[in-house]
Protein backbone atom coordinates (compact mmCIF):
# COMPACT_ATOMS: atom_id res chain seq x y z
CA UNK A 1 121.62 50.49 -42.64
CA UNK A 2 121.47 48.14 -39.68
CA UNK A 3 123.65 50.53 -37.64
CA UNK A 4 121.27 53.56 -37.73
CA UNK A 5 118.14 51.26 -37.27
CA UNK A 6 119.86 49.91 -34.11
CA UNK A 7 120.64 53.44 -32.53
CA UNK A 8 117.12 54.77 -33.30
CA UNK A 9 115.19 51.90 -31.66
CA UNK A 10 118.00 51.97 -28.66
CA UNK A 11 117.24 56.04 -28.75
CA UNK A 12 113.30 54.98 -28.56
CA UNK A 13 114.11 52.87 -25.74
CA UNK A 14 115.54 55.62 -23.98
CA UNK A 15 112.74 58.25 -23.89
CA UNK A 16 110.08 55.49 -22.55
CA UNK A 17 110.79 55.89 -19.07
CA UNK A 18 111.42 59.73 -19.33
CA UNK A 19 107.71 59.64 -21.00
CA UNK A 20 106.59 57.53 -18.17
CA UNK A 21 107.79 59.37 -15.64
CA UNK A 22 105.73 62.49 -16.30
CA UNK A 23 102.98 60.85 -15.86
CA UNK A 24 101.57 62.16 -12.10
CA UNK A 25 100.77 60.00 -9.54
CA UNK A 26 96.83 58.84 -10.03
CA UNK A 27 94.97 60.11 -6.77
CA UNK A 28 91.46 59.66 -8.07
CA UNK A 29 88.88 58.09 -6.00
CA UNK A 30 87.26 57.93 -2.47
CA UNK A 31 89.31 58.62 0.55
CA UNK A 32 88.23 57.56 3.84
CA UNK A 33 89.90 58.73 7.00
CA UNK A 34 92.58 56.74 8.77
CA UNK A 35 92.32 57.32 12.45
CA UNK A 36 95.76 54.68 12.92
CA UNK A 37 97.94 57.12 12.15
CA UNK A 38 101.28 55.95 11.39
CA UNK A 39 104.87 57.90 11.99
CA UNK A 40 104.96 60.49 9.31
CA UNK A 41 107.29 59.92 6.51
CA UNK A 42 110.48 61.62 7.31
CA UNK A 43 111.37 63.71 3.93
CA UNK A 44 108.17 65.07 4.09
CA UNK A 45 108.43 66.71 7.46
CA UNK A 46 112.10 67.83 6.91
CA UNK A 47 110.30 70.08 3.82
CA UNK A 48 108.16 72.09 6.28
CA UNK A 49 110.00 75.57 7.93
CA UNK A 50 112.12 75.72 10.43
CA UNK A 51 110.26 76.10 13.86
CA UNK A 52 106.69 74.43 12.31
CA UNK A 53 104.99 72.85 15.24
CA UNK A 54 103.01 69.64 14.35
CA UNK A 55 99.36 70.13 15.49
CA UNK A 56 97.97 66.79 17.14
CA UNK A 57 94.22 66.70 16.45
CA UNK A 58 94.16 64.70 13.83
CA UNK A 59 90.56 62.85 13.27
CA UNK A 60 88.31 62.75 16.38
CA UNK A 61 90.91 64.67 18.64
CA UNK A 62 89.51 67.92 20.06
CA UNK A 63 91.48 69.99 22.39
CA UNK A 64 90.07 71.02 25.80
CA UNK A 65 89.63 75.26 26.53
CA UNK A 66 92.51 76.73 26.62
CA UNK A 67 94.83 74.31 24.62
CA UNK A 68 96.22 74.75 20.90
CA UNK A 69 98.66 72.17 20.51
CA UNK A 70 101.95 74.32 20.20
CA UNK A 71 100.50 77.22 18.14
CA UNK A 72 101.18 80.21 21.13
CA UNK A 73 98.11 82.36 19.88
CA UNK A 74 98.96 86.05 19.62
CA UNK A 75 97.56 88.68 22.27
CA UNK A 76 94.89 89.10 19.90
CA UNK A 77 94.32 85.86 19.40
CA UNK A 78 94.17 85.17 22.96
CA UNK A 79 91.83 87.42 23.93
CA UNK A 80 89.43 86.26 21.33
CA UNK A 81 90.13 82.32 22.48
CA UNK A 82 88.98 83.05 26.03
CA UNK A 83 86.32 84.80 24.97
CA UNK A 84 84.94 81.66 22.97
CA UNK A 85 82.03 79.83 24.66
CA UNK A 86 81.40 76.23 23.11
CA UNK A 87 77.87 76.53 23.82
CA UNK A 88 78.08 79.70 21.43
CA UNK A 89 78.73 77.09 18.70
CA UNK A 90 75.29 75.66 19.41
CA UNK A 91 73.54 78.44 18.33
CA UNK A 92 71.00 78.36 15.67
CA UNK A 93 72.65 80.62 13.28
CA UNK A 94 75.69 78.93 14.24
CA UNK A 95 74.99 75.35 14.40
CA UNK A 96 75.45 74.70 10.09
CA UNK A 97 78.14 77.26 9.67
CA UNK A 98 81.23 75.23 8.37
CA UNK A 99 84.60 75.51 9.06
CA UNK A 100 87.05 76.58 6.70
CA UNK A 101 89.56 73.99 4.82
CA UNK A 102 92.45 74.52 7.52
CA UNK A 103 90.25 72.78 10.45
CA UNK A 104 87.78 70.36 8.03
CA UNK A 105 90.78 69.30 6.60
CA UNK A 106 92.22 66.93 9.39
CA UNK A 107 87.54 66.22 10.33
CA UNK A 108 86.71 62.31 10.63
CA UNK A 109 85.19 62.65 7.12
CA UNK A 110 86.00 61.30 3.71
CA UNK A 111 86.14 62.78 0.41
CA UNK A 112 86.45 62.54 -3.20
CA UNK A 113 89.20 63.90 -5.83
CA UNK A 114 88.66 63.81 -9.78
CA UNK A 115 91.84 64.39 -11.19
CA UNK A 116 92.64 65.98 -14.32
CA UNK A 117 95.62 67.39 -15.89
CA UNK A 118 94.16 71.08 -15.70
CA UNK A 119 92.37 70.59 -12.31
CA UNK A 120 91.79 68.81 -9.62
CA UNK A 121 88.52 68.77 -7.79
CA UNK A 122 88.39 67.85 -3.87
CA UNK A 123 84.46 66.70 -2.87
CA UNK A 124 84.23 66.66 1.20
CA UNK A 125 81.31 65.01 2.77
CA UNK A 126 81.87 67.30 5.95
CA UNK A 127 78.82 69.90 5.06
CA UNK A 128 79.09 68.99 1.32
CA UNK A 129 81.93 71.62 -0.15
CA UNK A 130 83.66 71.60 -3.04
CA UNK A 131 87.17 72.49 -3.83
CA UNK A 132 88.95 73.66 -7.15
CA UNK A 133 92.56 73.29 -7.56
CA UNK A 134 94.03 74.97 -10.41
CA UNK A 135 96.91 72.95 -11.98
CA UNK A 136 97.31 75.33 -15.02
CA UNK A 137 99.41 77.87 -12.99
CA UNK A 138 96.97 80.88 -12.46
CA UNK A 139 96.92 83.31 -9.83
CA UNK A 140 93.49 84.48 -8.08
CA UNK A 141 92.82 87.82 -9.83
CA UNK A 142 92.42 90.77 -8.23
CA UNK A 143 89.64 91.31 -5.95
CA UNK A 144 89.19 87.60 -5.89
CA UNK A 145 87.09 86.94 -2.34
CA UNK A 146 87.63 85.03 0.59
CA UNK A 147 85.86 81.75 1.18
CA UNK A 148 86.16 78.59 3.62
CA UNK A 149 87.89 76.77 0.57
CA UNK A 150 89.73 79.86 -0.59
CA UNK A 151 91.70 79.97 -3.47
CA UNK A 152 94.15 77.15 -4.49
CA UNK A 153 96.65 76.04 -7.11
CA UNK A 154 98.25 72.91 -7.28
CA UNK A 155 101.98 71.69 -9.17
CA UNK A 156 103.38 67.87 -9.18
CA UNK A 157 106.91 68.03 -7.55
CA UNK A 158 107.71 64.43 -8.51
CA UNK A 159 105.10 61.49 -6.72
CA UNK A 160 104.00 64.78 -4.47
CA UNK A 161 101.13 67.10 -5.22
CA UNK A 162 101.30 70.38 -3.98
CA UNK A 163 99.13 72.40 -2.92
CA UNK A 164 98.96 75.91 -2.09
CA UNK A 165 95.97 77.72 -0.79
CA UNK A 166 95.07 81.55 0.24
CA UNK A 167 92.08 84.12 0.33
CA UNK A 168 90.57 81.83 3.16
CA UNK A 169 87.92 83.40 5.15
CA UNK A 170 88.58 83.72 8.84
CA UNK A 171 87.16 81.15 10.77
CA UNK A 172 88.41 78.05 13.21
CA UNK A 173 91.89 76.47 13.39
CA UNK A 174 91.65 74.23 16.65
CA UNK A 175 87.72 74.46 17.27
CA UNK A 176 88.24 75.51 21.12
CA UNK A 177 88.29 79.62 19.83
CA UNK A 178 91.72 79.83 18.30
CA UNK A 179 90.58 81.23 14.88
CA UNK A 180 92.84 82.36 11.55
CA UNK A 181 92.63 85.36 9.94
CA UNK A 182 92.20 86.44 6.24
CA UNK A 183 95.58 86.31 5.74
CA UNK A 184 96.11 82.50 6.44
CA UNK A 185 98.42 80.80 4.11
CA UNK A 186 98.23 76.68 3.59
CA UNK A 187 100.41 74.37 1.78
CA UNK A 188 99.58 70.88 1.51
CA UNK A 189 101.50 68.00 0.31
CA UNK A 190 99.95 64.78 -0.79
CA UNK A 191 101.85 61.53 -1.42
CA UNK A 192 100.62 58.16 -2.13
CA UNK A 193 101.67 55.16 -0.01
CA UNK A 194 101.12 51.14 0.71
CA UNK A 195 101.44 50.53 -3.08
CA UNK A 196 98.46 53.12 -3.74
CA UNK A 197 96.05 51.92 -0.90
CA UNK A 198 96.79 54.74 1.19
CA UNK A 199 97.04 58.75 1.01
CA UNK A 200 99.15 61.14 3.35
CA UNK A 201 99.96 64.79 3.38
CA UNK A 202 100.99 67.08 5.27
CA UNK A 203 98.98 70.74 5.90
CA UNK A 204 100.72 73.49 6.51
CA UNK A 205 99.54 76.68 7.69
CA UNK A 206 101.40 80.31 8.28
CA UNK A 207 99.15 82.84 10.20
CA UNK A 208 101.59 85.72 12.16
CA UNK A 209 98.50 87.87 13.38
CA UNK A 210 96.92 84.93 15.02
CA UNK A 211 99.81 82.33 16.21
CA UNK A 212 103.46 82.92 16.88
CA UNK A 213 104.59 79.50 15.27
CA UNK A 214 103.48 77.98 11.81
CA UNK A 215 101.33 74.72 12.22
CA UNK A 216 101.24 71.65 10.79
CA UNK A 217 99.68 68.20 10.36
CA UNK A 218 100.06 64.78 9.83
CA UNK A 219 96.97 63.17 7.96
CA UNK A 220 96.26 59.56 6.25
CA UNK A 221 93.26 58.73 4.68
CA UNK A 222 93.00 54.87 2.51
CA UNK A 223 91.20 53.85 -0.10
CA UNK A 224 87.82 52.68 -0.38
CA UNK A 225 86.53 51.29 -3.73
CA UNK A 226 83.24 51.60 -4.94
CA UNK A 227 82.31 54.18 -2.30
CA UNK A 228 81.10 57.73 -2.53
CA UNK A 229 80.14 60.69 -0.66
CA UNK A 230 76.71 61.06 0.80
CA UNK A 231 75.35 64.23 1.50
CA UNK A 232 75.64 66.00 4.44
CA UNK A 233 72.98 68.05 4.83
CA UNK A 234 73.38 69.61 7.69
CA UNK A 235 69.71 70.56 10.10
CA UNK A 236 70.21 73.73 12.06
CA UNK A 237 66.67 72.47 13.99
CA UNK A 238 68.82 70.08 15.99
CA UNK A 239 70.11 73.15 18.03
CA UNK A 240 67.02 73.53 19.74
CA UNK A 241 66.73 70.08 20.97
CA UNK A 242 70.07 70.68 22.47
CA UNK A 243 69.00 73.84 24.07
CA UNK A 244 66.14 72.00 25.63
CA UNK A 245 68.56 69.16 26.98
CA UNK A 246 71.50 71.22 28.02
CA UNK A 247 72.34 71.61 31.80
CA UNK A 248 71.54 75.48 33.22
């Protein structure tokens, strides 16, 4: 009787890590931005497509007219960029109007994620949105509409979450007039690092009527304990004190 005893509780042994290991990474918490960005983790770059050009804007970064980091804007594109005034951003019924995920993404703002096994909720500070990410394997149904946080699922491919992201509403991808369409695609992976004291990911994005090359980025945010978002609450009135101020 000892014999079978033995190779049961040796068996038991056995499936503890296997259990363990399915167990995803825990990213729950506050996220602040990390502005020191470090080089970005090898394996995860060699997973974006061939020809991906890594967007440097990261944080505070904001390219000057006329500059998208690598992204060769299509004629269409283009035309619209040069087009683009800044001071057109200013405007009144402008001045609130958020950017879609693909630009706030990389914004010198923190956020929040609640994690559960059936979805994951992103909570950005930058003009208070929300985010859903389905982790049940869904699709959007039909007729599902466009927003700025579109439409996103999510899947655990080992320590990395993955995130994949359509029906976003055209708006900015550079803030200088390069926009995206409707048909922007996104994939995001997130990885824990430092022992769980930092997060980094990389954002993909695939957009063939607006830029000739896919983009990506390289973004780290760390951990803050005890912190939370505050509102944003964004004052459109602050557009006409800058009309009153700004040079002719």
């Amino acid at each position: 009787m000892a014999r079978p005893l033995a190779l049961a509780l040796a068996l038991a042994s056995l499936a503890v890590p296997a259990a363990a290991q399915d167990t995803p990474p825990d990213l729950e918490g506050f996220w602040g931005p990390d502005f020191d960005l470090g080089e970005p983790a090898p394996d995860m770059l060699a997973k974006l497509p061939d020809g991906t050009v890594m967007v440097e804007d990261t944080g505070v970064v904001e390219f000057p007219r006329g500059e998208y980091g690598g992204l060769e804007p299509t004629p269409q594109a283009l035309a619209r960029a040069e087009d683009w005034q800044p001071d057109d951003e200013m405007a009144l019924d402008r001045v609130c109007l958020p950017p879609s995920i693909v630009y706030a993404l990389q914004g010198p703002f923190p956020f929040e994620i609640h994690q559960t096994d059936e979805l994951i909720v992103l909570r950005y500070e930058y003009f208070d949105q929300v985010r859903l990410v389905f982790m049940d394997g869904r699709e959007a149904p039909e007729g599902y509409p466009h927003s700025k946080m579109g439409f996103s699922t999510g899947r655990w491919e080992g320590e990395e979450l993955v995130i994949e992201t359509t029906h976003i509403a055209p708006s900015t991808i550079t803030n200088n007039g390069l926009d995206h369409s409707a048909d922007i695609r996104m994939v995001e992976r997130y990885r824990l690092a430092e022992g769980g004291e930092k997060l980094v990911a990389t954002q993909w994005f695939s957009d063939p009527a607006m830029i000739g090359r896919d983009g990506a980025r390289w973004i780290e945010w760390e951990k803050r304990e005890g912190q939370h978002v505050y509102p944003y609450e964004c004052d459109p009135t602050f557009a006409l004190e800058y009309a009153e101020t700004a040079p002719e």
